[in-house]
N, C-alpha and C. Protein backbone atom coordinates (compact mmCIF):
# COMPACT_ATOMS: atom_id res chain seq x y z
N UNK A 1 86.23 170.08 68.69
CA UNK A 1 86.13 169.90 70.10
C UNK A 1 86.59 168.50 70.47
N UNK A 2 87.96 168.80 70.93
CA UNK A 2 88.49 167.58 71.45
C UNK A 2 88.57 167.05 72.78
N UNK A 3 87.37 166.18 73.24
CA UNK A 3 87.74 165.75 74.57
C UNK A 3 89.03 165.20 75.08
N UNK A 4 89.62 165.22 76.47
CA UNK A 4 90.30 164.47 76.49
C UNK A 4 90.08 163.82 77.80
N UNK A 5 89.88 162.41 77.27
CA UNK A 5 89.07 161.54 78.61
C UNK A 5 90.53 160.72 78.87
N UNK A 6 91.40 160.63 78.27
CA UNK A 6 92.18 159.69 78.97
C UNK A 6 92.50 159.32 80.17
N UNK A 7 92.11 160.81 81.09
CA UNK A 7 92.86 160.52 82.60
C UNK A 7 91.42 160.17 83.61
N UNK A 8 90.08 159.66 82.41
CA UNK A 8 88.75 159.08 82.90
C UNK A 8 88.63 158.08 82.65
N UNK A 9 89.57 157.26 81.52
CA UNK A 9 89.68 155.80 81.03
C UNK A 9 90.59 155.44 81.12
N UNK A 10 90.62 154.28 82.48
CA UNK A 10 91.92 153.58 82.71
C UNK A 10 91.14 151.95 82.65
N UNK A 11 91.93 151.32 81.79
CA UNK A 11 92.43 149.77 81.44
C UNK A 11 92.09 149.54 82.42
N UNK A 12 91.16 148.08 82.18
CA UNK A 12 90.29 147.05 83.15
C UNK A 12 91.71 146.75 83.63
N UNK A 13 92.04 146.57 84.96
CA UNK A 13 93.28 145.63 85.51
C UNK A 13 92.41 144.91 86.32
N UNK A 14 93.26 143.80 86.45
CA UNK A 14 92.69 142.21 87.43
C UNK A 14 93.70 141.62 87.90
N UNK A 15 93.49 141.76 88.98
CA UNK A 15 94.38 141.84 90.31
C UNK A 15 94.51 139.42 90.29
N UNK A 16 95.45 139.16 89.96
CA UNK A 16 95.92 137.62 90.12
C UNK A 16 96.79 137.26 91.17
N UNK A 17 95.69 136.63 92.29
CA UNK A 17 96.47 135.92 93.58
C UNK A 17 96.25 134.35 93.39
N UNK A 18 97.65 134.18 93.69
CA UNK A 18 98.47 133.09 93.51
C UNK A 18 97.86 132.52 94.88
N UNK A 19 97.40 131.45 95.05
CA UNK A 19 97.80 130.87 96.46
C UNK A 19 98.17 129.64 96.48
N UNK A 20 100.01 129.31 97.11
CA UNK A 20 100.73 128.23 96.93
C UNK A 20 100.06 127.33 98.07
N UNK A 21 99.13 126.52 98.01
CA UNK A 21 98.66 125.55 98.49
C UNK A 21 99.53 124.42 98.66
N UNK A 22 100.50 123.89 100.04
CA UNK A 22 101.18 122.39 100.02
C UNK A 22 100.31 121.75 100.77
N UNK A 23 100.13 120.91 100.69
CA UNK A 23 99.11 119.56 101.17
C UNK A 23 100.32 118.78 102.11
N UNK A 24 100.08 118.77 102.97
CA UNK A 24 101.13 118.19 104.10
C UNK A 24 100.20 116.78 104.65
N UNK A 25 101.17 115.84 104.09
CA UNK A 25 101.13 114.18 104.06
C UNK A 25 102.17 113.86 105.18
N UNK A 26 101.93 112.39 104.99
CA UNK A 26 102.76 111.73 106.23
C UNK A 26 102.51 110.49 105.63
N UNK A 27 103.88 110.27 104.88
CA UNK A 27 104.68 109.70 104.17
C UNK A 27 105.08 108.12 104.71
N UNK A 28 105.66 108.25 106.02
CA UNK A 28 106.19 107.53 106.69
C UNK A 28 104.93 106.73 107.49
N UNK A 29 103.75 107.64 108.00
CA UNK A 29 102.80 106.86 108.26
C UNK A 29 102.25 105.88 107.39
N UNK A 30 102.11 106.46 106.18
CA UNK A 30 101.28 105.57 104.93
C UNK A 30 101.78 104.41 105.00
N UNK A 31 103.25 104.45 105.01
CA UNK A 31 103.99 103.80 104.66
C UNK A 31 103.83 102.53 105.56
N UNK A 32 103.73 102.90 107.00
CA UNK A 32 103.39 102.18 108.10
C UNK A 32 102.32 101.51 107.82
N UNK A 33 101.12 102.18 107.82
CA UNK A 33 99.84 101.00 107.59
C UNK A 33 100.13 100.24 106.05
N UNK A 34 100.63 100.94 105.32
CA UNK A 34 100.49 99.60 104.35
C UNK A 34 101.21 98.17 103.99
N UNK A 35 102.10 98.62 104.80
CA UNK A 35 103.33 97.64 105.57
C UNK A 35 102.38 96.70 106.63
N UNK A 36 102.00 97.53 107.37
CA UNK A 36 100.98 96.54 108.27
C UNK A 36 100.13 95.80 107.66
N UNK A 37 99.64 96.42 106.92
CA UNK A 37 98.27 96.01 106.33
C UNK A 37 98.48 94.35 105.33
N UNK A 38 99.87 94.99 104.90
CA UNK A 38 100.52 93.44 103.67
C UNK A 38 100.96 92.44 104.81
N UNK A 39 101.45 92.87 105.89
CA UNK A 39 101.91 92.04 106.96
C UNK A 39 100.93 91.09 107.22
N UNK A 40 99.77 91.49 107.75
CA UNK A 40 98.15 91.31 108.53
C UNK A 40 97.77 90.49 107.55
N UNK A 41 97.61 90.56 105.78
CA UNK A 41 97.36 89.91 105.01
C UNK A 41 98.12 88.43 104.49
N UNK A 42 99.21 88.84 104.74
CA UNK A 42 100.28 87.40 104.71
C UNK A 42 101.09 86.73 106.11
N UNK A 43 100.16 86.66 106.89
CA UNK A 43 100.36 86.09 108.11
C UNK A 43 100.79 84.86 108.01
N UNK A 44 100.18 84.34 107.11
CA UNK A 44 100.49 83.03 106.91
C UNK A 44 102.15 82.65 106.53
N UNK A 45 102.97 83.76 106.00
CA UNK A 45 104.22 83.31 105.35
C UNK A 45 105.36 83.55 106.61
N UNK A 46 105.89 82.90 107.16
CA UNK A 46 106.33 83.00 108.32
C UNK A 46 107.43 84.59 108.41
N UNK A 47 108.06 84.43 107.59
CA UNK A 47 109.54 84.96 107.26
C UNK A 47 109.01 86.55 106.28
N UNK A 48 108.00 86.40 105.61
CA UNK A 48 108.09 88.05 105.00
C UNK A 48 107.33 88.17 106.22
N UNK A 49 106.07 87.76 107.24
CA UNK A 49 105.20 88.79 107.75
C UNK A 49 106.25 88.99 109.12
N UNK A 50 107.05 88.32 109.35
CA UNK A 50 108.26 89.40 110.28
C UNK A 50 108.57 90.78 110.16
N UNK A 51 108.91 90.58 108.67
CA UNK A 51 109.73 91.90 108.14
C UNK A 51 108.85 92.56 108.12
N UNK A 52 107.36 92.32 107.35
CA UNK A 52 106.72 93.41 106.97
C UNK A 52 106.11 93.83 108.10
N UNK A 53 105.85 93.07 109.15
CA UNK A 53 105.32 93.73 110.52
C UNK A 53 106.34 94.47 111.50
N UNK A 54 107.25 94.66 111.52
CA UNK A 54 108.54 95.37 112.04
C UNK A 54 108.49 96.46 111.30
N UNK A 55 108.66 96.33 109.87
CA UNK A 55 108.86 97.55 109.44
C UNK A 55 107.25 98.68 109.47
N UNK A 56 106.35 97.80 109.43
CA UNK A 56 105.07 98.85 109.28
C UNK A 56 104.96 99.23 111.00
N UNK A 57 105.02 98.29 112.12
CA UNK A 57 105.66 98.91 112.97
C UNK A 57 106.49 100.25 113.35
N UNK A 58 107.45 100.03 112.89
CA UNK A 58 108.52 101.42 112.77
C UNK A 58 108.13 102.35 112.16
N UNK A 59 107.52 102.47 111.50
CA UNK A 59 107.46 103.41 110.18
C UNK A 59 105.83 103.92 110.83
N UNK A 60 104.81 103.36 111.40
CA UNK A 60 103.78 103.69 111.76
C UNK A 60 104.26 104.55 113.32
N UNK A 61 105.22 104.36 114.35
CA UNK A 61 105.63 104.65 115.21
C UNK A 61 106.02 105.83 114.70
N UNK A 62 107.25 106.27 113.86
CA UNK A 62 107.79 107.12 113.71
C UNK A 62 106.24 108.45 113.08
N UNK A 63 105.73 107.97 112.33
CA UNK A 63 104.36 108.81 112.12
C UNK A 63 103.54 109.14 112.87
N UNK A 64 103.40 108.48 113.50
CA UNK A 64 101.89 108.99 114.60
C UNK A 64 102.96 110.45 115.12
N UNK A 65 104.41 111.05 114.71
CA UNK A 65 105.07 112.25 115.92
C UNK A 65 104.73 112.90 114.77
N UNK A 66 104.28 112.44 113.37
CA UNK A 66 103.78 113.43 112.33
C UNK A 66 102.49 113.94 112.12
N UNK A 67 101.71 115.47 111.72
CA UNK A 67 100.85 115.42 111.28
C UNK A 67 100.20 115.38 109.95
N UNK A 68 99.39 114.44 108.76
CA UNK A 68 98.29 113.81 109.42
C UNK A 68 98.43 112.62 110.64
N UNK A 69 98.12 112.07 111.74
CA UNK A 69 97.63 110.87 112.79
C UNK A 69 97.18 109.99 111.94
N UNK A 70 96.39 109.74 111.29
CA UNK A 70 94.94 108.89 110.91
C UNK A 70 95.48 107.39 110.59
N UNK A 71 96.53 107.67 109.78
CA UNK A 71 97.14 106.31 109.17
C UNK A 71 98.16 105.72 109.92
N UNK A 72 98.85 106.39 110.29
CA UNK A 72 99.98 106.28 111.46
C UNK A 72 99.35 105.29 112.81
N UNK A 73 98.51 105.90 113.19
CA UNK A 73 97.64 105.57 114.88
C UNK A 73 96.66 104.08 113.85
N UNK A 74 96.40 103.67 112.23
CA UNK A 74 95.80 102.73 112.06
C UNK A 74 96.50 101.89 112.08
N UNK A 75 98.03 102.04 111.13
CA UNK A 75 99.27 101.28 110.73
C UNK A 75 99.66 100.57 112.58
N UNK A 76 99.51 101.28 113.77
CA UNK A 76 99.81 100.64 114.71
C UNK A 76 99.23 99.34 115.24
N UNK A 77 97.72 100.25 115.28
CA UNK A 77 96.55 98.98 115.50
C UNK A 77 96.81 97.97 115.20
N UNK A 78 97.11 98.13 113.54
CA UNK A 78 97.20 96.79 112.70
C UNK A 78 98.39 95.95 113.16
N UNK A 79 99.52 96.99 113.56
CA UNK A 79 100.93 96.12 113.84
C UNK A 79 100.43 94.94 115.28
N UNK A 80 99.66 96.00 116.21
CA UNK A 80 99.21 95.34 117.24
C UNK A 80 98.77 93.76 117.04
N UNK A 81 97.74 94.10 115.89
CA UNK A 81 96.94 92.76 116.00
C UNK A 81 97.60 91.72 115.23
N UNK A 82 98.73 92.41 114.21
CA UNK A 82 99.55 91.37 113.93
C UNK A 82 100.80 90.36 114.05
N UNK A 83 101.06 91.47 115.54
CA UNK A 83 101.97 90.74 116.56
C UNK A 83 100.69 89.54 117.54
N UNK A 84 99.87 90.06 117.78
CA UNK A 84 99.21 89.25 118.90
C UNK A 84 98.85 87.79 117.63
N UNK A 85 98.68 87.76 116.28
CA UNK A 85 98.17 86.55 115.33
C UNK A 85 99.66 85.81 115.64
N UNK A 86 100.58 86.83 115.31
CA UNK A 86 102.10 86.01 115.02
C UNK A 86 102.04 85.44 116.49
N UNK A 87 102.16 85.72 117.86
CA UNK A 87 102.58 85.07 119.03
C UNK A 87 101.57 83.91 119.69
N UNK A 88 100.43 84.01 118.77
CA UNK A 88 99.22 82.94 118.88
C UNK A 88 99.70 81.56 117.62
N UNK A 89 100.29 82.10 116.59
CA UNK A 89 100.58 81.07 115.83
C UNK A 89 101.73 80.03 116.34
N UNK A 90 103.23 81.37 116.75
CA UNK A 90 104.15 80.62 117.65
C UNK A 90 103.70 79.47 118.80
N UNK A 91 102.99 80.29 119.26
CA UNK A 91 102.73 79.33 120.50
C UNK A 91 101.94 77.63 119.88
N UNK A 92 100.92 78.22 118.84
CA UNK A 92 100.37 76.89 118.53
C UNK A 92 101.25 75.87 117.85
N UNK A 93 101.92 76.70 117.00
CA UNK A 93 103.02 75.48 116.58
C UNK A 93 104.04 74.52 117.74
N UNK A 94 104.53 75.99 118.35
CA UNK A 94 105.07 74.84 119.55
C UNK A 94 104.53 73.99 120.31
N UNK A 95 103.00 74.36 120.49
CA UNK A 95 102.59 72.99 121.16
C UNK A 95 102.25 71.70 120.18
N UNK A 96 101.96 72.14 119.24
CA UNK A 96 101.80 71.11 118.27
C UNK A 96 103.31 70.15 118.14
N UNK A 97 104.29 70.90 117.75
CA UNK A 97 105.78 69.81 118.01
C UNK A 97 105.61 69.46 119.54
N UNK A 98 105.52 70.12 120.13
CA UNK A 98 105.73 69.47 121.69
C UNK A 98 105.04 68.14 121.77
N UNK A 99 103.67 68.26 121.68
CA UNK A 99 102.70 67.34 121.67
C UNK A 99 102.91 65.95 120.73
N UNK A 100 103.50 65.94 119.22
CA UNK A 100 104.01 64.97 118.47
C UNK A 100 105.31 64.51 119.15
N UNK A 101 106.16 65.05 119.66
CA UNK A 101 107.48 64.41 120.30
C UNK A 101 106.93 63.58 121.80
């Protein structure tokens, strides 16, 4: 007496979903605040914190039209406050030569 169960035993199958997860960055923002951020930190060097505040500028501008915001909208702040140090330093130096002449 031969059963025949085969068409009662079917192979465990396990169903494998893939899910392609991309993590969507903003590249150009990062890029912005940390540009700002080295800018803000070397205020003191006349000639790199130009560059580096222009460019974290730009690069924070062009990000904030990207999503994530977070770093982009910080990288600005920072550009902000490191234009208002740079046009407080200008000014003090010039009065300082003014004042010695």
């Amino acid at each position: 007496m031969e059963t025949n169960n085969s068409a009662s035993q079917q192979p465990n199958q396990q169903q494998v979903i893939i899910n392609n997860y991309v993590k969507q960055g903003n590249g150009l923002g990062t890029a912005g605040f940390v540009l700002a951020l080295i800018g803000l930190l070397l205020c003191w060097v006349p000639v790199i914190d130009w560059i580096l505040w222009l460019l974290g500028l730009i690069f924070s501008f062009i990000g904030v039209f990207k999503a994530p915001r977070g770093l982009a909208i910080a990288g600005l702040v920072i550009s902000f406050i490191g234009i208002i140090i740079l046009i407080t330093l200008i000014a003090a130096v010039t009065t300082a030569v003014a004042s010695a002449l």
